[in-house]
Protein backbone atom coordinates (compact mmCIF):
# COMPACT_ATOMS: atom_id res chain seq x y z
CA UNK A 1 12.67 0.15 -18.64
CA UNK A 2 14.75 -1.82 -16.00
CA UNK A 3 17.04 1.10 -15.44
CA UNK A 4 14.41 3.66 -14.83
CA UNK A 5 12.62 1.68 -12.31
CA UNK A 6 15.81 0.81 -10.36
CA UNK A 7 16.28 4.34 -8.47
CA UNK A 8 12.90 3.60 -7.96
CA UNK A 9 12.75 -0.02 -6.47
CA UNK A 10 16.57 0.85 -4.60
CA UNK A 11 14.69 3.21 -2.29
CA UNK A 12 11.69 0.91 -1.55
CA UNK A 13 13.52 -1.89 -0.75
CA UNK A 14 16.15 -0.13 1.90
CA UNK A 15 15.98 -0.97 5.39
CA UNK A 16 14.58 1.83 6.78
CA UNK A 17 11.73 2.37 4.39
CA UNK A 18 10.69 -1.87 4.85
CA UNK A 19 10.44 -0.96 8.62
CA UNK A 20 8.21 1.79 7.75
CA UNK A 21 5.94 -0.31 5.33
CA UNK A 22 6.36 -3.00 8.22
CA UNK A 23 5.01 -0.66 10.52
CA UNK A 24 1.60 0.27 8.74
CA UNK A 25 1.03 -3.46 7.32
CA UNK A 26 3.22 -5.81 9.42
CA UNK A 27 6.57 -7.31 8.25
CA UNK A 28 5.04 -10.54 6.06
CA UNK A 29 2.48 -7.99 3.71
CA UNK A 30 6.04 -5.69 2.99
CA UNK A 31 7.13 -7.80 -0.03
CA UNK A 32 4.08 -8.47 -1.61
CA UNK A 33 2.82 -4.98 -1.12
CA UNK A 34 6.77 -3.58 -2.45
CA UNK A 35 5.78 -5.62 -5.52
CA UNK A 36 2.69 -4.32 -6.15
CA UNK A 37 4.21 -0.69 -6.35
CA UNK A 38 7.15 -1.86 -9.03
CA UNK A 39 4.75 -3.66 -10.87
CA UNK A 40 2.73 -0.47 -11.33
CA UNK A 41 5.65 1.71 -11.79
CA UNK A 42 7.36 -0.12 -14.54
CA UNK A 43 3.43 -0.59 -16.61
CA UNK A 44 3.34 3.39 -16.15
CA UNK A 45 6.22 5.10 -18.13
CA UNK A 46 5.00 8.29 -16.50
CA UNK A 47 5.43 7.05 -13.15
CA UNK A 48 9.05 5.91 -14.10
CA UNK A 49 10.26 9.43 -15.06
CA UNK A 50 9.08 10.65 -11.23
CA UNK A 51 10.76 11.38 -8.35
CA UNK A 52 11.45 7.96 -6.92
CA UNK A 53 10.87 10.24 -3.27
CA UNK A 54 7.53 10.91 -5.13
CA UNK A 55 6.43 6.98 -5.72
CA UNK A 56 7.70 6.05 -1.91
CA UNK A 57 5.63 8.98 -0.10
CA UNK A 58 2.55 7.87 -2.28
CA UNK A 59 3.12 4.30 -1.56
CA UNK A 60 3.71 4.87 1.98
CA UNK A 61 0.57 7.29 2.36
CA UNK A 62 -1.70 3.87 0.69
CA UNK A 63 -0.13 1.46 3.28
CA UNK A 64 -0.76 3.65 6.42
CA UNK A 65 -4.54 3.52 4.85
CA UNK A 66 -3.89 0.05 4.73
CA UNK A 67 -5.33 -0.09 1.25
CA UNK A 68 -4.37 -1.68 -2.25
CA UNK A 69 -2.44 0.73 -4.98
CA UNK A 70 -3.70 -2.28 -7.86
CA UNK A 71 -5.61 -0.36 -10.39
CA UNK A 72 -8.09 -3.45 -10.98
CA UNK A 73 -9.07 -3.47 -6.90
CA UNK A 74 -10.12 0.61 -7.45
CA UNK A 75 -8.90 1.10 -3.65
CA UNK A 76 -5.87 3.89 -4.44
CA UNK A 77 -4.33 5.18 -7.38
CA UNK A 78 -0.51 6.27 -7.29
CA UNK A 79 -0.71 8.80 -10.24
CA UNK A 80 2.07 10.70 -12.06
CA UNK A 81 1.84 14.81 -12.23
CA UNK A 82 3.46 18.22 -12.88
CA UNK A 83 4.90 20.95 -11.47
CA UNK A 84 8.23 22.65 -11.96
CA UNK A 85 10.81 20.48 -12.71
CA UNK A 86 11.01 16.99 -12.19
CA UNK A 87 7.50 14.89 -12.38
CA UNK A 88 6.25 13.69 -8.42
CA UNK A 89 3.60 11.15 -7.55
CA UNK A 90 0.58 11.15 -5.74
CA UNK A 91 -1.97 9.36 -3.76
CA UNK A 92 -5.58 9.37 -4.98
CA UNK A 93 -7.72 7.38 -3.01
CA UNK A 94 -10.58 5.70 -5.00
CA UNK A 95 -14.46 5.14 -4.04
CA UNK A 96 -13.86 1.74 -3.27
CA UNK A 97 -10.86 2.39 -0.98
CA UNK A 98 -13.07 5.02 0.86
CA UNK A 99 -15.78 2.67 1.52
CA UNK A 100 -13.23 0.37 2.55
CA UNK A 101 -11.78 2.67 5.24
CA UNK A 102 -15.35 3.29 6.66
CA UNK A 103 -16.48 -0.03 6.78
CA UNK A 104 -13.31 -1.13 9.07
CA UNK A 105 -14.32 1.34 11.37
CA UNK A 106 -17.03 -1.68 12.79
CA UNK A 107 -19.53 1.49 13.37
CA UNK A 108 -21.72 0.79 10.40
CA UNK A 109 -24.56 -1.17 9.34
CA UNK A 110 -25.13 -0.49 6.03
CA UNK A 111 -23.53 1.86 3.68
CA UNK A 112 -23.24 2.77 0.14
CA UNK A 113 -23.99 4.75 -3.14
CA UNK A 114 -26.41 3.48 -5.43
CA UNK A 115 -27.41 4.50 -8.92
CA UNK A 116 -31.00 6.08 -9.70
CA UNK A 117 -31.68 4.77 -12.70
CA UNK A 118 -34.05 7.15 -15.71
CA UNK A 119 -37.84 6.71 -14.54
CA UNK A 120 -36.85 6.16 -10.83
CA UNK A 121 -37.87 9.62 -8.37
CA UNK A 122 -35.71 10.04 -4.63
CA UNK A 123 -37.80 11.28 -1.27
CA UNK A 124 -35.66 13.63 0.26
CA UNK A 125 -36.26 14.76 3.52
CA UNK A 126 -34.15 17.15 4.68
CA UNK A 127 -34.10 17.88 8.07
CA UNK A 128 -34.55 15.19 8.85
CA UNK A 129 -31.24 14.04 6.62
CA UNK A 130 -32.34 10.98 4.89
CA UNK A 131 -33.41 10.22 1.30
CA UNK A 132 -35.02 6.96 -0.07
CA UNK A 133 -36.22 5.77 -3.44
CA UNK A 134 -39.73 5.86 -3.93
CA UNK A 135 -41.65 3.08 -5.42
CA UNK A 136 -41.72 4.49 -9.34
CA UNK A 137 -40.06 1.85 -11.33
CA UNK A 138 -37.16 2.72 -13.66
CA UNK A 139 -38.19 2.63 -17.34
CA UNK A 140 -34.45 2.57 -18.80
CA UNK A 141 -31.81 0.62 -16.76
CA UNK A 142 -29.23 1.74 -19.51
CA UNK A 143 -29.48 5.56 -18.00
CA UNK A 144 -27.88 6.53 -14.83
CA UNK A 145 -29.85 10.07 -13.83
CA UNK A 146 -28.17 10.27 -9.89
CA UNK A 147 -26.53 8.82 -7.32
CA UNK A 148 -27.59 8.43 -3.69
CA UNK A 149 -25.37 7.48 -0.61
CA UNK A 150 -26.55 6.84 2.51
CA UNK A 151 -24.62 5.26 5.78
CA UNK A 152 -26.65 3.22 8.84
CA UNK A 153 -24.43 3.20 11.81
CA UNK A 154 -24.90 0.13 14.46
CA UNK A 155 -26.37 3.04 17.15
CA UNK A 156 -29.47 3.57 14.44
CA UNK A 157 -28.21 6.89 13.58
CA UNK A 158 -28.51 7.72 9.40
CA UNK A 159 -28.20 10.16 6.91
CA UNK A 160 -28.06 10.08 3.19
CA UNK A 161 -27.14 12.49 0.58
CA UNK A 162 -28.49 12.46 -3.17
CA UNK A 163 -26.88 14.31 -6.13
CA UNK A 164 -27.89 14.24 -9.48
CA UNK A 165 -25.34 13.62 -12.31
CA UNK A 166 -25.82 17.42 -13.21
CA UNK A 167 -24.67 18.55 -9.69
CA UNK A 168 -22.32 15.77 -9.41
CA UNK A 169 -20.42 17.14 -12.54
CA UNK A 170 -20.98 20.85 -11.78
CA UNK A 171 -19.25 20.05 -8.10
CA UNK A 172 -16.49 18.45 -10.20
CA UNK A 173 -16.13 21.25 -12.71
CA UNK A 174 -16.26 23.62 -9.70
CA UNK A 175 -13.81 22.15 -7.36
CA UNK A 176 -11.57 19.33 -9.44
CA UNK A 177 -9.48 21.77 -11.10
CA UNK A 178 -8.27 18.50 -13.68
CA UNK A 179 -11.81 17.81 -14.68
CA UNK A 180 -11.72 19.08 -18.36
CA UNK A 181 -8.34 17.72 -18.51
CA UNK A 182 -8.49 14.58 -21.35
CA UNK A 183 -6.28 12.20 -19.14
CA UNK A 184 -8.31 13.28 -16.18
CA UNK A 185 -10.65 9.95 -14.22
CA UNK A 186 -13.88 12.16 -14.99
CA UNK A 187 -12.74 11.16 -19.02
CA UNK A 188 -12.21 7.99 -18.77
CA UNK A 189 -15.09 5.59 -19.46
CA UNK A 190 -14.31 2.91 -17.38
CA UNK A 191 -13.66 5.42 -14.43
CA UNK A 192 -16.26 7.67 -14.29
CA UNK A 193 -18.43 5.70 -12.54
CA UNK A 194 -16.43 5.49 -9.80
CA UNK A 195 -15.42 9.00 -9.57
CA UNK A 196 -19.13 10.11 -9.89
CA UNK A 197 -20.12 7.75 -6.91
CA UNK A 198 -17.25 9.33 -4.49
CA UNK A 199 -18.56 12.76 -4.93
CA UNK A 200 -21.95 12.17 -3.09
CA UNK A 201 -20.19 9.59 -0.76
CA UNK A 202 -17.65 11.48 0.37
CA UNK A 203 -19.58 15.06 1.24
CA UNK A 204 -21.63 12.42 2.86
CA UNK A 205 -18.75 11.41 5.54
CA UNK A 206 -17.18 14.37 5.46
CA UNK A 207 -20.44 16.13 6.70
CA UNK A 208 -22.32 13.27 8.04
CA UNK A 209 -20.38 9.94 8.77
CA UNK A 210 -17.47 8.98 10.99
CA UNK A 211 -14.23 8.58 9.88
CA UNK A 212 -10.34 9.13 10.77
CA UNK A 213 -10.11 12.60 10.09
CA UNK A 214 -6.43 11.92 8.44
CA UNK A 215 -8.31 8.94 6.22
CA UNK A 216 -10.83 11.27 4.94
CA UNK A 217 -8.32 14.38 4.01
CA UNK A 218 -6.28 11.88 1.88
CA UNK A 219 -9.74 10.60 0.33
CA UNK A 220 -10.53 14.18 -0.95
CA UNK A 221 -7.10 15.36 -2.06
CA UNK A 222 -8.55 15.38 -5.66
CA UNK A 223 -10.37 18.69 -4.86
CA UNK A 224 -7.33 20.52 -3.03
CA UNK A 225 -5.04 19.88 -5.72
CA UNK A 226 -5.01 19.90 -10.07
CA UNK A 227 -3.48 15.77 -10.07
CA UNK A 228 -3.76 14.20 -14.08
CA UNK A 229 -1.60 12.78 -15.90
CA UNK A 230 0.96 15.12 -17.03
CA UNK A 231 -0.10 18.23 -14.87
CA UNK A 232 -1.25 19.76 -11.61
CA UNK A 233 -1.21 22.66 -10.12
CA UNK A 234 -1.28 23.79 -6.47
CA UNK A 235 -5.05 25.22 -5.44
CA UNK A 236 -5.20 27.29 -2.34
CA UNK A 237 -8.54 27.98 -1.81
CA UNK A 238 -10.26 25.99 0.54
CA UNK A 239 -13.86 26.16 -0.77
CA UNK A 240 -16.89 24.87 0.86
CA UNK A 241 -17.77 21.14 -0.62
CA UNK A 242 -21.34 20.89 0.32
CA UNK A 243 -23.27 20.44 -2.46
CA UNK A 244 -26.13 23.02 -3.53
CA UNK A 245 -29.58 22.71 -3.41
CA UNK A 246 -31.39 19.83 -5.21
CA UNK A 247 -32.86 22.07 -7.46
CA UNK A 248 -33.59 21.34 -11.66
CA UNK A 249 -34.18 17.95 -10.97
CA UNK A 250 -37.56 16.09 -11.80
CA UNK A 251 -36.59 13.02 -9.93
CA UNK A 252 -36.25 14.52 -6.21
CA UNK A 253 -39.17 15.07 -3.89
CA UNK A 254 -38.58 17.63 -1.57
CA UNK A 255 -41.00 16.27 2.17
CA UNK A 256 -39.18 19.02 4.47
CA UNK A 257 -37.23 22.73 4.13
CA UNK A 258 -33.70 22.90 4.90
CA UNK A 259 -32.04 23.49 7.65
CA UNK A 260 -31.81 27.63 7.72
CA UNK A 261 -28.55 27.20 10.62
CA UNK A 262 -26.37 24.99 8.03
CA UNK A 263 -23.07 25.93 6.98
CA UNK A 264 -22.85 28.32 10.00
CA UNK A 265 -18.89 28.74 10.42
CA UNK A 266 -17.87 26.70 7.79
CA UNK A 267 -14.39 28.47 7.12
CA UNK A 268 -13.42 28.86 10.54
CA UNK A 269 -14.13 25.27 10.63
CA UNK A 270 -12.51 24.33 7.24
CA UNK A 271 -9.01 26.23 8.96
CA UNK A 272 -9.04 24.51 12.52
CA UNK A 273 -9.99 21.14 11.05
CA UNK A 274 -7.03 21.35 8.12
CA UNK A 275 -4.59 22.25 11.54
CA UNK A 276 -6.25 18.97 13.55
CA UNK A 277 -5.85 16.63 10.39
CA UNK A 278 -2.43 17.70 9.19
CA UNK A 279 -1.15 17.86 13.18
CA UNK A 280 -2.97 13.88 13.35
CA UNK A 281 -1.14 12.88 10.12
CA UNK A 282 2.28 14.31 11.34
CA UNK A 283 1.92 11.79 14.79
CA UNK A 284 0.92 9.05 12.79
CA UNK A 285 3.64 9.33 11.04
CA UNK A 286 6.08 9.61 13.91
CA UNK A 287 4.04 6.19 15.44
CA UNK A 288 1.92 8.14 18.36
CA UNK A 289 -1.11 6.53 18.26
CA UNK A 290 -2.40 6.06 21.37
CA UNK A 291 -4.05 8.69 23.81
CA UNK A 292 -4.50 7.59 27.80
CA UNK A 293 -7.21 8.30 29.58
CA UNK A 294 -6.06 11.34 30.93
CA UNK A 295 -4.98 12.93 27.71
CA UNK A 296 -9.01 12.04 26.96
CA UNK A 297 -9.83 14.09 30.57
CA UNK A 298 -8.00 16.81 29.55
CA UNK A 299 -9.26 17.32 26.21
CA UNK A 300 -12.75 17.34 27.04
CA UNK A 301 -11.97 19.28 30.11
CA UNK A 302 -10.39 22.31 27.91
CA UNK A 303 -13.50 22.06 25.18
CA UNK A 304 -15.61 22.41 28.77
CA UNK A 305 -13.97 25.43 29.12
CA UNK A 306 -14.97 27.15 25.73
CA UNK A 307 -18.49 26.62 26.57
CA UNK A 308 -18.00 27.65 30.38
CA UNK A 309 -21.46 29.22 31.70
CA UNK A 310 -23.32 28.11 28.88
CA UNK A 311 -26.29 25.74 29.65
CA UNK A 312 -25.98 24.25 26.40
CA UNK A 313 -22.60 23.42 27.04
CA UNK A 314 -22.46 19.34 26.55
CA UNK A 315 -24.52 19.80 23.08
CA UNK A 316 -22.21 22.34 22.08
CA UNK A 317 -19.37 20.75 23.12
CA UNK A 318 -20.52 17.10 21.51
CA UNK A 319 -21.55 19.35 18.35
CA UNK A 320 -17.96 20.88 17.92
CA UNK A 321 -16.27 17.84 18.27
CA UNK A 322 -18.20 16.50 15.10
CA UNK A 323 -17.28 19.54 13.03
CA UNK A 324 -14.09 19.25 13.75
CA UNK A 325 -13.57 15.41 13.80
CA UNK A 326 -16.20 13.86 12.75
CA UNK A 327 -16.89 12.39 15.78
CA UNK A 328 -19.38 13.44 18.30
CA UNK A 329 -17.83 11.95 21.91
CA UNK A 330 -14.25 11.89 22.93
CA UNK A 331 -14.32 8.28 23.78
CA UNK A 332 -14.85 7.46 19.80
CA UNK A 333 -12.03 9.31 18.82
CA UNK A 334 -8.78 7.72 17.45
CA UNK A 335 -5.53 8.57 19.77
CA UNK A 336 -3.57 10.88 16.76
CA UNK A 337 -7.15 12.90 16.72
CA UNK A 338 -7.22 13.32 20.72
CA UNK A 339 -3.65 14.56 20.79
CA UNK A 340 -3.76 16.45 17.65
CA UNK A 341 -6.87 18.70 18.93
CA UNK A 342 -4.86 19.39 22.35
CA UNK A 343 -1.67 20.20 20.38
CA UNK A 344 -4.55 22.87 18.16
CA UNK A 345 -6.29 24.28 20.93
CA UNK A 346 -4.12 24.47 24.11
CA UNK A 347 -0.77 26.32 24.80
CA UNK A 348 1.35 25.50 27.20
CA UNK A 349 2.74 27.04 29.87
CA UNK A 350 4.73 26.46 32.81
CA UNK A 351 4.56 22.14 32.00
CA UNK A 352 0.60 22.79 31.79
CA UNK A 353 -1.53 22.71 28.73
CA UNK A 354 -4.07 25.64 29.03
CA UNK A 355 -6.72 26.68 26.49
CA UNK A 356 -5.75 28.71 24.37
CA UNK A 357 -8.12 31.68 23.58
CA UNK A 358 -7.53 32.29 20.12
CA UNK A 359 -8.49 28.45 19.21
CA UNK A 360 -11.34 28.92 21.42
CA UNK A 361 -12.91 31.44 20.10
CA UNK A 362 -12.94 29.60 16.67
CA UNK A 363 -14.76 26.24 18.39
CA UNK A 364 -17.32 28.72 19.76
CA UNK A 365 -18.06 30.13 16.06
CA UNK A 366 -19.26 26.37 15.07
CA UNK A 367 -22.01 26.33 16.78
CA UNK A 368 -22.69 29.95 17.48
């Protein structure tokens, strides 16, 4: 066992890749968090026969998230997969983990996603964006029937999404590609919980909330790629996640109709925001975190310009920010987010970053 894990525990403890882990967690968390990995690796034979470049990518990707890769916390999973050739490792970041990362933003109240119990009925009023429990009183606490998650920001703004288990577990079998797999998380007992909460959760932020746009691509990877134990394959699609209607369930009260503009543009979106995430990731990773204020001036100055003559133009502007980012005002945004959307929708020429056309066209098509 030793002598698998020791390619393995070589590369995490060279120089270069402690700076790195010092870097995201600060030099006195490194050991600690180095042990935490090895200990995992050497109680997962699977994870011993991966790349050791695998494991050290994975780990690195849960300590820029700053969270915990201990399978009894629930805040990231490293897990072993498939493709051709020699097994690699992945990062799966858990429902705890993602509640984690939200909460440290400071911009919430109260979040969270609670179990509807059998007996139990959910008000949903949807444009307005909020569901609630009603007063009906659950007549078996044994039986879970849906799951609703809701987020109060400090500002008073809210939203909440609820999902029964049926749509929860048709999104799964739709999009999670490893869900009938037997070593999959949606088949094992003591996970499924978990996995079934996220779903809701995370369409929520995704849609709704306010997050690091890099932090919430690594908390869906599930859906993007076919990760169990044993085997994955790539998936190239980039479907839409929002769930469907709430429709075949007896325990939802429908107060409003929905929203006839939603999902206007969502693939242009999808394409634009994958370039702004991966482009944020890549300067995280290089250590360019910070945008000044006139970085902040000039971004907002060229998403001015793809609204020029409209009256509309500081709604529209505020409203493809949020598509994109996931947050609604410049100021809010981290600094890999501010630079990354200038890098996606300016070019430069002659020392000068100008919009570029192309890019502007596709922030016009969020909002129409």
């Amino acid at each position: 066992m030793f002598e698998k894990v020791r390619p393995i525990e070589a590369l995490l403890k060279s120089k270069d890749v402690i700076t790195r882990f010092a870097e995201a967690l600060g030099m006195e968390k490194v050991q600690p968090y180095i042990a935490s990995v090895l200990m995992l690796v050497m109680q997962n034979p699977d994870l011993m026969q991966c790349e050791p470049a695998s494991v050290l990518f994975a780990a690195l990707d849960a300590a820029q998230l700053r969270l915990s890769v201990s399978p009894q916390l629930g805040h990231a999973y490293i897990v072993p997969f498939k493709e051709l050739g020699t097994p690699k490792a992945t990062l799966i970041v858990g429902y705890k983990g993602m509640k984690f990362m939200a909460i440290r933003t400071g911009l919430y109240e109260a979040l969270d996603c609670i179990p509807i119990f059998q007996g139990e009925r959910v008000r949903v009023d949807r444009m307005g964006g909020w569901a609630e429990p009603t007063d009906d009183k659950a007549t078996d606490l044994t039986k879970i029937i849906g799951r609703l998650a809701y987020f109060k920001m400090n500002d008073g703004y809210k939203k909440a999404l609820y999902m029964t288990l049926e749509e929860i577990h048709a999104h799964a079998r739709q999009f999670a590609k490893s869900y009938n797999n037997p070593k999959s998380a949606w088949r094992k007992p003591w996970m499924v919980g978990a996995m079934e909460a996220k779903t809701p959760f995370r369409l929520l932020m995704e849609h709704d909330g306010y997050m690091d746009p890099f932090e919430l691509a690594m908390a869906g990877r599930e859906d993007r790629a076919e990760v169990v134990e044993g085997e994955a394959r790539k998936v190239v699609s980039n479907p839409d996640l929002t769930p469907g209607p709430f429709q075949g369930s007896e325990a939802v009260e429908v107060v409003s109709p929905p929203d006839p503009t939603s999902g206007k543009g969502s693939q242009t979106a999808e394409t634009l925001r994958e370039r702004i995430v991966r482009r944020a990731g890549e300067l995280a990773m290089k250590g360019k975190t910070e945008a000044d204020s006139s970085q902040r001036a000039l971004l907002t100055l060229r998403l001015n310009e793809c609204f020029a003559g409209d009256p509309m133009a500081d709604k529209k502007r505020h409203d493809a920010t949020k598509a994109l980012t996931g947050y609604a005002t410049i100021d809010r945004m981290p600094g890999t987010t501010v630079l990354a959307m200038i890098w996606c929708i300016c070019r430069v020429s002659e020392g000068k970053f100008l919009l570029d056309e192309k890019a502007a066209e596709e922030v016009r098509s969020l909002v129409g």
